[in-house]
Protein backbone atom coordinates (compact mmCIF):
# COMPACT_ATOMS: atom_id res chain seq x y z
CA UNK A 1 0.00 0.00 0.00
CA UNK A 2 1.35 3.62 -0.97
CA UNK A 3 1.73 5.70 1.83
CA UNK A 4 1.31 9.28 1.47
CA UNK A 5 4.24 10.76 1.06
CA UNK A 6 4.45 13.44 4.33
CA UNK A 7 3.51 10.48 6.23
CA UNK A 8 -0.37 11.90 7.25
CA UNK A 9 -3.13 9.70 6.19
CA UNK A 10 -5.30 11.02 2.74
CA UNK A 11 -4.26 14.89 4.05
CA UNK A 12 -2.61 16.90 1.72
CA UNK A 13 -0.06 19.61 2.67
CA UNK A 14 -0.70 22.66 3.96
CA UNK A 15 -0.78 24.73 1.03
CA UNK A 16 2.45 27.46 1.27
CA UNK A 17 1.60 30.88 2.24
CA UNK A 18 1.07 33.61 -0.72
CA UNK A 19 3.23 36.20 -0.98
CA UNK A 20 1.26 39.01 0.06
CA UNK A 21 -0.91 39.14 3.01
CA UNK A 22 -3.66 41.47 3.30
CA UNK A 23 -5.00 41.80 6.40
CA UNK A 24 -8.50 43.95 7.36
CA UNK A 25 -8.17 46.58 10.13
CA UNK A 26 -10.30 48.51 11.94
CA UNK A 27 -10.32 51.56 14.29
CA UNK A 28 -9.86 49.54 16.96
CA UNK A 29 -6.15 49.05 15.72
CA UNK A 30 -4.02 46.21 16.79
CA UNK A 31 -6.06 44.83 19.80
CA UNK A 32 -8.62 44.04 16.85
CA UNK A 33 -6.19 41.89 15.18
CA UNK A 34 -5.71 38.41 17.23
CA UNK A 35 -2.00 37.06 17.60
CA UNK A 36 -2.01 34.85 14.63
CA UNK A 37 -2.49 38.29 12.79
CA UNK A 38 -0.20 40.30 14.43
CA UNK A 39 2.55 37.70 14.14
CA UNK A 40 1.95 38.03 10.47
CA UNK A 41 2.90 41.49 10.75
CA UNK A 42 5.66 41.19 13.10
CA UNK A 43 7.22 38.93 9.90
CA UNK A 44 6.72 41.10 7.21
CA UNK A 45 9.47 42.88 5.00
CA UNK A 46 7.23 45.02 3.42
CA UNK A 47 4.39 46.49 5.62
CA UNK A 48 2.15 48.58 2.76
CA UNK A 49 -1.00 50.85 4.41
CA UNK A 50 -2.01 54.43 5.52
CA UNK A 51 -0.13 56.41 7.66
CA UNK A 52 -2.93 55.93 10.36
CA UNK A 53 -2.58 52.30 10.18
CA UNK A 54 1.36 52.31 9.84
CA UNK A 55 1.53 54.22 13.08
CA UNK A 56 0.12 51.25 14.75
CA UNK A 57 3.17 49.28 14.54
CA UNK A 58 6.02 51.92 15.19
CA UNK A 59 8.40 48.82 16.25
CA UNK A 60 8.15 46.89 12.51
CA UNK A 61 11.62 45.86 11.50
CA UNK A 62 9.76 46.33 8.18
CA UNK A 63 10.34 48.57 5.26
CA UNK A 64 7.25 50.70 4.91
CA UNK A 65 5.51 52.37 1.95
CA UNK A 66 2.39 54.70 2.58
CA UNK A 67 -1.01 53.76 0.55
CA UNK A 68 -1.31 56.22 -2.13
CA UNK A 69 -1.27 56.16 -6.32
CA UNK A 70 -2.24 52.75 -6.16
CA UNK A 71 -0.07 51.89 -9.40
CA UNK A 72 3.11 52.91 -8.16
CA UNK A 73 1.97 50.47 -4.66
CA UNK A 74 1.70 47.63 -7.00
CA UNK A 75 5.16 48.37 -8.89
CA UNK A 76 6.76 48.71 -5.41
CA UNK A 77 5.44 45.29 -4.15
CA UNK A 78 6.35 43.44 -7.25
CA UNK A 79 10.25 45.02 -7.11
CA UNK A 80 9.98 43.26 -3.61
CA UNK A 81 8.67 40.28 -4.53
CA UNK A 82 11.98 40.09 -6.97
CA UNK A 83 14.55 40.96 -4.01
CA UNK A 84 16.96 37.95 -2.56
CA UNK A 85 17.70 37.44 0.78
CA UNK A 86 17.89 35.22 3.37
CA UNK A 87 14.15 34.55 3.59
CA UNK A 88 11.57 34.69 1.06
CA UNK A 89 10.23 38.29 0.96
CA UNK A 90 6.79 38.91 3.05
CA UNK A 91 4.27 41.88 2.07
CA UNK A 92 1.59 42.75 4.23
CA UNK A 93 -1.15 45.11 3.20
CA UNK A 94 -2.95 46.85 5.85
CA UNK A 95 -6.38 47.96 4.60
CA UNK A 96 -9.58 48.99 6.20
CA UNK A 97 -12.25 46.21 7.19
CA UNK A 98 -12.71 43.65 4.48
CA UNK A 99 -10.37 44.26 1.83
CA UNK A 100 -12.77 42.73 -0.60
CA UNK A 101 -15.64 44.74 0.69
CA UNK A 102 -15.43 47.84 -1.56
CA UNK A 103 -11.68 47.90 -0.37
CA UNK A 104 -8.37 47.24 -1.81
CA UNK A 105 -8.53 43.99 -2.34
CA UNK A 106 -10.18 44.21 -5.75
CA UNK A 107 -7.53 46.20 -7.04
CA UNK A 108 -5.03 43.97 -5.99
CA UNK A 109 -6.39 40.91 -7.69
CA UNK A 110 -6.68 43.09 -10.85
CA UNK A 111 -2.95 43.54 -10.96
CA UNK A 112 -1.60 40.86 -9.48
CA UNK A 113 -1.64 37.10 -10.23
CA UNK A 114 -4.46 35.50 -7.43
CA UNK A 115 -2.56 32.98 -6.58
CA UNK A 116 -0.08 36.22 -4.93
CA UNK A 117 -2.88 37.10 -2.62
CA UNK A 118 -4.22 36.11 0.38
CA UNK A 119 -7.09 37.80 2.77
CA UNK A 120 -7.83 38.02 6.15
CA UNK A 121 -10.77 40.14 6.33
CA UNK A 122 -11.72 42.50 9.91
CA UNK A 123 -15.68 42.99 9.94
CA UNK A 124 -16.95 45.06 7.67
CA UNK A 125 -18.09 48.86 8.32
CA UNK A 126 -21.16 47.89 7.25
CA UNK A 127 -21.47 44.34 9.67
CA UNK A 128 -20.86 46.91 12.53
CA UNK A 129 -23.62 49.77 11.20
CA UNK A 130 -26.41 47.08 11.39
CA UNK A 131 -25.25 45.33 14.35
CA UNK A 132 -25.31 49.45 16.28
CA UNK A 133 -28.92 50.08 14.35
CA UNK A 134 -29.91 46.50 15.68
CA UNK A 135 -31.14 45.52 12.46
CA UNK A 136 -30.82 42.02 10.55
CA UNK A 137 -29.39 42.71 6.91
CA UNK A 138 -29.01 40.12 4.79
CA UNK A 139 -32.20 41.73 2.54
CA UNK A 140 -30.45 45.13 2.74
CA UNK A 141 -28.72 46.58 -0.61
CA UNK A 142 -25.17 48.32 -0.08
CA UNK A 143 -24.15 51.39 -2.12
CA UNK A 144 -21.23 52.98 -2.45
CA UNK A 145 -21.26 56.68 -2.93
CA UNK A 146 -17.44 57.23 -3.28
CA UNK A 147 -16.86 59.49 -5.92
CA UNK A 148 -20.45 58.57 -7.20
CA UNK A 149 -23.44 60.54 -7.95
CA UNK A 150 -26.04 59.71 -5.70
CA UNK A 151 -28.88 58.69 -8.77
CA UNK A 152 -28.10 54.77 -7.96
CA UNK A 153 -29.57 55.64 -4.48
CA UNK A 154 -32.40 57.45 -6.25
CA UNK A 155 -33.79 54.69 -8.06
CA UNK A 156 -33.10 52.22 -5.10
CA UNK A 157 -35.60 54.87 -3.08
CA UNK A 158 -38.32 55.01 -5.85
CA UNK A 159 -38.69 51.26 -6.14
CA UNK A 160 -39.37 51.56 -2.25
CA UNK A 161 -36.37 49.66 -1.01
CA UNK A 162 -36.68 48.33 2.91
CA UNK A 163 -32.97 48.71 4.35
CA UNK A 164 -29.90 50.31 2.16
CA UNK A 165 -26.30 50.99 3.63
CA UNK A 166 -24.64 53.54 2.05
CA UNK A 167 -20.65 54.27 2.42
CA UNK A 168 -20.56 58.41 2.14
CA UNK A 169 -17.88 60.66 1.23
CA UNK A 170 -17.15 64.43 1.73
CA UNK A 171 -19.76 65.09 -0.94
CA UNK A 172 -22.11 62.10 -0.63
CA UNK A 173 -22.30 62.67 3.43
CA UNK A 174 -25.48 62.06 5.28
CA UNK A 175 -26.76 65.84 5.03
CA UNK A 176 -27.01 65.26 1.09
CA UNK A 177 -28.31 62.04 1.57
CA UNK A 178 -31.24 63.47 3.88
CA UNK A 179 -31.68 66.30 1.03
CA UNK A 180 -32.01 63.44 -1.69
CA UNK A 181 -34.86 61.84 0.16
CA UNK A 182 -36.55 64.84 0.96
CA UNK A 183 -36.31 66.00 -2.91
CA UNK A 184 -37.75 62.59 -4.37
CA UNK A 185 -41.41 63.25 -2.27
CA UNK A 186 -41.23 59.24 -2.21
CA UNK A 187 -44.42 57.68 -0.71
CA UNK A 188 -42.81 56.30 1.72
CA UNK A 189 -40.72 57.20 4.58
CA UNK A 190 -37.34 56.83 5.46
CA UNK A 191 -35.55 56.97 9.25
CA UNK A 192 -31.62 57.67 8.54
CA UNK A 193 -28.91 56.14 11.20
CA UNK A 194 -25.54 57.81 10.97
CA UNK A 195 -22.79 55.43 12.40
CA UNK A 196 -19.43 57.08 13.05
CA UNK A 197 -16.36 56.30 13.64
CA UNK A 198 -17.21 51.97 13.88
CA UNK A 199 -15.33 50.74 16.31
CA UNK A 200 -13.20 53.08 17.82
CA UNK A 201 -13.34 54.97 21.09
CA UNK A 202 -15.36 57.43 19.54
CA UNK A 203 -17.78 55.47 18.22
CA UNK A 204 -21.52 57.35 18.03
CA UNK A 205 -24.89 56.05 16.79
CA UNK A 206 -27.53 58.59 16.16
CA UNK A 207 -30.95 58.87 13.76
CA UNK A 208 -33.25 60.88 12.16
CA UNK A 209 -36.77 60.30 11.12
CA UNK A 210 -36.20 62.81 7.70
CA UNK A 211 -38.91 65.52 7.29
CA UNK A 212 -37.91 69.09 6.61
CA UNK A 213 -36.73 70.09 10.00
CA UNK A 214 -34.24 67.12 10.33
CA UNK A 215 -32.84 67.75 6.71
CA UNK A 216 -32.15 71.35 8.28
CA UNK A 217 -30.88 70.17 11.42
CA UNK A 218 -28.21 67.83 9.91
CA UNK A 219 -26.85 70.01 7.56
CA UNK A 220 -25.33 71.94 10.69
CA UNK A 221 -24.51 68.49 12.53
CA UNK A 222 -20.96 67.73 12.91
CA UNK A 223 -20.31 64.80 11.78
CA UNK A 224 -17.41 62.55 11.80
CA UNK A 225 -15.36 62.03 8.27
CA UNK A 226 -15.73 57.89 8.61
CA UNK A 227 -19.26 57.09 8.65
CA UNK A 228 -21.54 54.99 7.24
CA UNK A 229 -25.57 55.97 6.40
CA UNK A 230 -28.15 53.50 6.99
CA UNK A 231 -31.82 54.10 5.35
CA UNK A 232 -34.67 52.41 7.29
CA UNK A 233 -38.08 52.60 5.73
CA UNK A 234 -40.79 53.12 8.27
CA UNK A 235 -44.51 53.21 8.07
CA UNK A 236 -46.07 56.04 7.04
CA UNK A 237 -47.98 58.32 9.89
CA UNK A 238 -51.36 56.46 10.76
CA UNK A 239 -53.62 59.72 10.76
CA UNK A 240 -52.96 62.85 8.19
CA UNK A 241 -54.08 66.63 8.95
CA UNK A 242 -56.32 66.94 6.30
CA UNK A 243 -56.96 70.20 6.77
CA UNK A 244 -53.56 71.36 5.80
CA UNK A 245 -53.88 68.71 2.42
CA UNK A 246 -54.02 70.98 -0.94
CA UNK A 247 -56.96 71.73 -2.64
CA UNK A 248 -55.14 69.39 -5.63
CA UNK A 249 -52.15 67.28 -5.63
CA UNK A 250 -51.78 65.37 -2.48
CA UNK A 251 -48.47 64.46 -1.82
CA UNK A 252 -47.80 60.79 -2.27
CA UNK A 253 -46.65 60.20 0.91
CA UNK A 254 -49.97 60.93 2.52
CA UNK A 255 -52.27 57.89 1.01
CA UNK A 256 -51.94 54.74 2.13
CA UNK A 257 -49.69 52.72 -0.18
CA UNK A 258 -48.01 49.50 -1.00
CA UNK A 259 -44.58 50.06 0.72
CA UNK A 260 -42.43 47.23 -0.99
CA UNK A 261 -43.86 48.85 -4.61
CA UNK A 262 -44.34 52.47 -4.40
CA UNK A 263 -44.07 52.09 -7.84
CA UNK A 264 -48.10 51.12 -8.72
CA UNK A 265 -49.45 54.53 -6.93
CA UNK A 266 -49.54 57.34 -9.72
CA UNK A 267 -47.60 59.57 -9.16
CA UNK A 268 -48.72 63.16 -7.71
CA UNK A 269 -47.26 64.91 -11.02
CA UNK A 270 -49.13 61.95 -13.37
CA UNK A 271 -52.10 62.25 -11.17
CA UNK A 272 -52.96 66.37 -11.60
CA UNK A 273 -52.57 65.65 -15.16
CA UNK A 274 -55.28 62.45 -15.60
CA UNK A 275 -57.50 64.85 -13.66
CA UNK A 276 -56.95 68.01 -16.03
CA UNK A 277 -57.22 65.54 -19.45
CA UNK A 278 -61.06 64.43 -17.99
CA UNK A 279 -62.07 67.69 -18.12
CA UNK A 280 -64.15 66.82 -14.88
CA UNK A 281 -67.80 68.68 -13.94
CA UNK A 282 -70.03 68.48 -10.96
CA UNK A 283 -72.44 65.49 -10.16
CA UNK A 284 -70.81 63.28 -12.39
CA UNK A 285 -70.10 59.37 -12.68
CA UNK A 286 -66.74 58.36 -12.88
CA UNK A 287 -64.99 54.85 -13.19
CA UNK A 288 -61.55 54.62 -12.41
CA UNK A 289 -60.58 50.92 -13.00
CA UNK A 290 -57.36 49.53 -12.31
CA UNK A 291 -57.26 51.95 -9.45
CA UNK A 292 -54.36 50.65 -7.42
CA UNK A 293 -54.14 52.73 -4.71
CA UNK A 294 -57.21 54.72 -5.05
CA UNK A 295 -55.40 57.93 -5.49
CA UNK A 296 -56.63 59.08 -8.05
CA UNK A 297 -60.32 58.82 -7.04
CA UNK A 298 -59.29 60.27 -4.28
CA UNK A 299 -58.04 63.05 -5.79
CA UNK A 300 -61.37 63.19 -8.13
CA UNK A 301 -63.78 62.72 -5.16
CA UNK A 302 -61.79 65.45 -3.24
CA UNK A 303 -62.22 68.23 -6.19
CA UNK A 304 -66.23 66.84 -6.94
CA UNK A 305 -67.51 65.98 -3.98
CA UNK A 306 -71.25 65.59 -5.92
CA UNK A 307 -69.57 63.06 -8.16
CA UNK A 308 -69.69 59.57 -7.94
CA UNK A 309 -66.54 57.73 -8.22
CA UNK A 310 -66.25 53.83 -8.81
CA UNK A 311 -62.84 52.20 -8.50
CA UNK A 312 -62.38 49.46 -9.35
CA UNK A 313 -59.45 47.34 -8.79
CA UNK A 314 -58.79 43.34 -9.45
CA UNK A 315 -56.64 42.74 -6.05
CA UNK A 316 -57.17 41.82 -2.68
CA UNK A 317 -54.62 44.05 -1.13
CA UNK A 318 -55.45 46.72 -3.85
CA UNK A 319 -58.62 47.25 -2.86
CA UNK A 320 -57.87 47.27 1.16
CA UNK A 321 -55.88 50.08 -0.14
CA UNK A 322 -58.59 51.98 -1.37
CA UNK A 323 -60.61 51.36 1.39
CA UNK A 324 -57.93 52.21 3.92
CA UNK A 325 -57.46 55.59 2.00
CA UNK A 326 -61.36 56.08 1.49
CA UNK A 327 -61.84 56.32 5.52
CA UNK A 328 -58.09 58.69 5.26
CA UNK A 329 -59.77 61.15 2.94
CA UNK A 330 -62.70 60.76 4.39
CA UNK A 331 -64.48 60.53 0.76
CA UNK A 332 -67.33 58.30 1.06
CA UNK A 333 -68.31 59.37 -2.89
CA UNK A 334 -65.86 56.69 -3.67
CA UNK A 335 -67.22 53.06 -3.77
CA UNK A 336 -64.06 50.22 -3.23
CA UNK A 337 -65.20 47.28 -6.13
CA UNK A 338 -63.04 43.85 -6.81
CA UNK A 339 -63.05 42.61 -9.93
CA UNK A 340 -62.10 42.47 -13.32
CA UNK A 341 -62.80 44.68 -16.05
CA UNK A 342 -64.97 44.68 -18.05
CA UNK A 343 -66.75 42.18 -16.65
CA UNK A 344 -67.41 43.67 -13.48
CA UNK A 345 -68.61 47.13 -14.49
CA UNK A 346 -72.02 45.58 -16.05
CA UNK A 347 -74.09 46.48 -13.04
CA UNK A 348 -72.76 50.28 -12.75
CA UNK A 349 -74.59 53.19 -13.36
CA UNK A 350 -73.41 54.57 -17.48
CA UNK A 351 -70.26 56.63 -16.90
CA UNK A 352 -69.64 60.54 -17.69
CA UNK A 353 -65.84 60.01 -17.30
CA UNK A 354 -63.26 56.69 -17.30
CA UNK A 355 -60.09 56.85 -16.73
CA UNK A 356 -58.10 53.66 -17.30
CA UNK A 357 -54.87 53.53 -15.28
CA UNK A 358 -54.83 49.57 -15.47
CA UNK A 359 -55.99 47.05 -17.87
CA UNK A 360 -53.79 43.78 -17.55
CA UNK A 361 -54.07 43.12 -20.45
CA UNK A 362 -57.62 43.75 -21.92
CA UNK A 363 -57.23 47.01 -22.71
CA UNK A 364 -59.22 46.15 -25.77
CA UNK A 365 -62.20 44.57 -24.43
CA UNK A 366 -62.29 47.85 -21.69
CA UNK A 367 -62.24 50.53 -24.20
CA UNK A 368 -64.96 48.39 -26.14
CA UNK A 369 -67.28 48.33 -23.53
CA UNK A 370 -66.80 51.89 -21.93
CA UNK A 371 -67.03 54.01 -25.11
CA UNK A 372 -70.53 51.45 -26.05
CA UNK A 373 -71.57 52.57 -22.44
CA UNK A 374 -70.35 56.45 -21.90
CA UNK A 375 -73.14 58.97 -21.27
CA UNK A 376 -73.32 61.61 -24.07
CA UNK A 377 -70.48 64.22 -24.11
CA UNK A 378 -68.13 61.79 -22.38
CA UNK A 379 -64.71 61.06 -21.94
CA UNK A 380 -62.17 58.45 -21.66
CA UNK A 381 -58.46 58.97 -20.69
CA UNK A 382 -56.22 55.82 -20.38
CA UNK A 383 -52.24 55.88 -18.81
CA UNK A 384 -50.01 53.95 -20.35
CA UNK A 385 -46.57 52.81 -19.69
CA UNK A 386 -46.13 50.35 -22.19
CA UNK A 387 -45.05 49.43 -26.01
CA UNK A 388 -47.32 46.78 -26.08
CA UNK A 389 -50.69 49.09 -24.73
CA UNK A 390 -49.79 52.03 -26.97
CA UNK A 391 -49.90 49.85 -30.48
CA UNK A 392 -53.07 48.18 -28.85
CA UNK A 393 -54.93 51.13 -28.27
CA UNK A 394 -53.33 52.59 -31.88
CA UNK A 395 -55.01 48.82 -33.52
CA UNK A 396 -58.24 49.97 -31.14
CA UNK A 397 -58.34 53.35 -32.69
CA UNK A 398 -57.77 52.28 -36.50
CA UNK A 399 -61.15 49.98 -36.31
CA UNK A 400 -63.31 53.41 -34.89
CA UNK A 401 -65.04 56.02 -36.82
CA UNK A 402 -66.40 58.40 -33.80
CA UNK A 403 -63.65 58.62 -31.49
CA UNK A 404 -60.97 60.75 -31.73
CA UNK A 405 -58.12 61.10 -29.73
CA UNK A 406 -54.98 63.31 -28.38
CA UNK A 407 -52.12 61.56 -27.27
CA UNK A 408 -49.93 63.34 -24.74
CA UNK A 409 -46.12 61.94 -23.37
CA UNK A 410 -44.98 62.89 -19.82
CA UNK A 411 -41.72 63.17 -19.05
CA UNK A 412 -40.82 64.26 -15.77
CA UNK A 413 -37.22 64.63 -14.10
CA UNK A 414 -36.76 65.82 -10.41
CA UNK A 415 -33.66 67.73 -8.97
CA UNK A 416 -31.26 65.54 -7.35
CA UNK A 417 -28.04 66.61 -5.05
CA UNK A 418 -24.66 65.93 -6.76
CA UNK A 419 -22.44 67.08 -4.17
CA UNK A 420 -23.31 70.92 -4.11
CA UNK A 421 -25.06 70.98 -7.37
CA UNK A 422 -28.22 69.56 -8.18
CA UNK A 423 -28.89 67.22 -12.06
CA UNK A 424 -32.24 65.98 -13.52
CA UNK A 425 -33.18 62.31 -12.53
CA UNK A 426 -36.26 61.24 -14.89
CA UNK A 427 -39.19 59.17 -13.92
CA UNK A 428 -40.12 56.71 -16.40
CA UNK A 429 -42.64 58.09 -19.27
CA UNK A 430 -46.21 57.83 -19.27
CA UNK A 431 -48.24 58.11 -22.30
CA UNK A 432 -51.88 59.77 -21.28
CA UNK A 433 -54.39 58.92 -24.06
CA UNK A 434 -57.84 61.40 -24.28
CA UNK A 435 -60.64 60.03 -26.12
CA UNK A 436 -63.53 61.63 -26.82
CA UNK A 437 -66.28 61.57 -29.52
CA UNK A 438 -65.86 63.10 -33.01
């Protein structure tokens, strides 16, 4: 029987150490490392990091060489890495947390061979955030706003997202971050922890629930350089002042929504738009099918309080929407039905106004049976967001003789902070089509 040949039984040999070590730090400096790690250090001939971390280790026998143009780093390890001596050559790269963590270590492996490299990573800045904020995040999203515009974080907000880390800068700090929230007018809201300093003796954990006044109040916070921004959605408030709500375009924020998909509400600039295309009057019928929300009856039974507004809507949880926000508004003009269009709008009273913000898919069979059923000097305007529901209602068009319509394209960008300036970030387009008789 072959015996293996370093004499162990089916074990292979320890595979040799690589050349360059790089070993995670935090600000809790060498007490943070373990001996196994600091031994490592003590053996290095080349000890590579900041001159914060250098400083830790004033006693290395070690030549050093201070992080900076990240090319001339690499050149300086490799002409190490090619020296003779008595011992093979060691390099040790002090970086900040995980080196593979938005760190160093992905430079690294992009100029050197892999097989070169090995990691030892310190928790991450943003382990320590959640574990201060007491939150689990394994669902949360992590973005970088190093030398990055903040519109990443914009669209993360719009699509309603639940936790998000974000690793700031001088320009992308917390105060801008606040400002960015407040300038979307998301639906939702938004508490902001501000972790400084993780890890060290000067470690701080404070928060914000962002409205106006705290977007004020932390732009004159002092805050520390080395911080990392958590976003927290929270529920929105439970009651709203409605007699402080505008006469027309609630903010979107103040109905009762679908949190994880802010998305299906129309939007407050959409929404003044749908109402001005139906031309509305007093004492009139309206169906507003695919309603989602409800917000734009809302909106409708708000401005007509004489009319009588139908929405329909084909979910479960959309409709508990529209109920929830019927009792908010207090707008008992609007009447909450399930069901599908167009089957389900047989039984209701001939309509002066439709407005189709939903069809899934039978956008066809809808405009059939509303334009057979709308009450003389009628309208119809439909929202669309799709390819597929624009050359549908084009095909719908082409087969009529006494409809005519005008077709209208929104396009609508809001102000976002890039460091002290501010750049357009556009909403996706919405094609609003008017019908009305010849």
């Amino acid at each position: 029987m072959t015996q293996p040949l370093n004499g162990s039984v089916g074990n292979p040999a320890a595979p040799a150490p690589a050349p360059v070590q790089v070993v995670g730090i935090g600000l809790d400096g060498v007490t943070g490392l373990g001996d196994r790690l600091r031994a490592l250090v003590d053996r290095a001939s080349l000890l590579v990091g900041s001159s914060r971390q250098l400083a830790l280790f004033p006693h290395s026998p070690a030549e050093t060489v201070v992080l900076g143009d990240l090319d001339d780093v690499v050149a300086v390890i490799r002409a190490h890495l090619a020296t003779e001596g008595d011992r093979p050559p060691l390099v040790v790269v002090l970086a900040s947390g995980d080196p593979l963590f938005f760190g160093i270590g992905r430079f690294l492996l992009e100029k050197l061979p892999a097989h070169w490299l090995d990691f030892h990573p310190h928790t991450s800045s943003v382990q320590l955030a959640f574990a201060r904020v007491k939150l689990p995040w394994q669902d949360a999203v992590i973005f970088s706003a190093h030398g990055r515009s903040l519109e990443g974080l914009a669209r993360l907000l719009r699509q309603g997202v639940e936790k998000v880390a974000i690793l700031t800068d001088g320009v992308s700090h917390p105060g801008a971050i606040a400002q960015l929230v407040l300038n979307l007018r998301l639906p939702t809201r938004y508490r902001l922890w501000v972790c400084e300093n993780l890890g060290g003796p000067t470690e701080q954990t404070r928060s914000w629930i962002l409205d106006e006044a705290t977007a004020t109040d932390l732009a004159q916070e002092p805050i520390a350089p080395l911080n990392v921004a958590v976003l927290e959605r929270i529920p929105n408030p439970s009651g709203i002042d409605r007699a402080a709500l505008p006469c027309l375009g609630i903010a979107d924020g103040d109905f009762y929504g679908f949190p994880d998909r802010p998305g299906l509400m129309t939007k407050r600039e959409v929404r003044v738009q749908v109402l001005a295309e139906l031309a509305l009057q007093p004492a009139q019928v309206v169906w507003d099918i695919g309603a989602g929300t409800g917000s734009v009856s809302i909106e409708l039974a708000r401005l007509c309080p004489e009319s009588q507004i139908y929405a329909i809507e084909q979910t479960a949880v959309g409709l508990g929407a529209i109920e929830r926000n019927i009792d908010r508004f207090q707008t008992p003009n609007v009447v909450a039905i399930k069901g599908k269009a167009p089957d389900v709008l047989r039984p209701l009273p001939a309509p002066d106004r439709v407005f189709i913000g939903g069809s899934d898919g039978r956008l066809a069979a809808i405009l059939d049976w509303c334009s057979g059923h709308l009450a003389p000097g009628g309208r119809i305007v439909a929202a669309l967001a799709t390819l597929e529901n624009q050359a549908m209602l084009l095909d719908w068009l082409a087969n009529q003789s006494v409809w005519r319509a005008r077709w209208l394209q929104l396009q609508i960008a809001q102000s976002v902070p890039i460091g002290s300036m501010l750049r357009w970030s556009p909403l996706n387009p919405v094609i609003l089509v008017t019908i009305s008789p010849r």
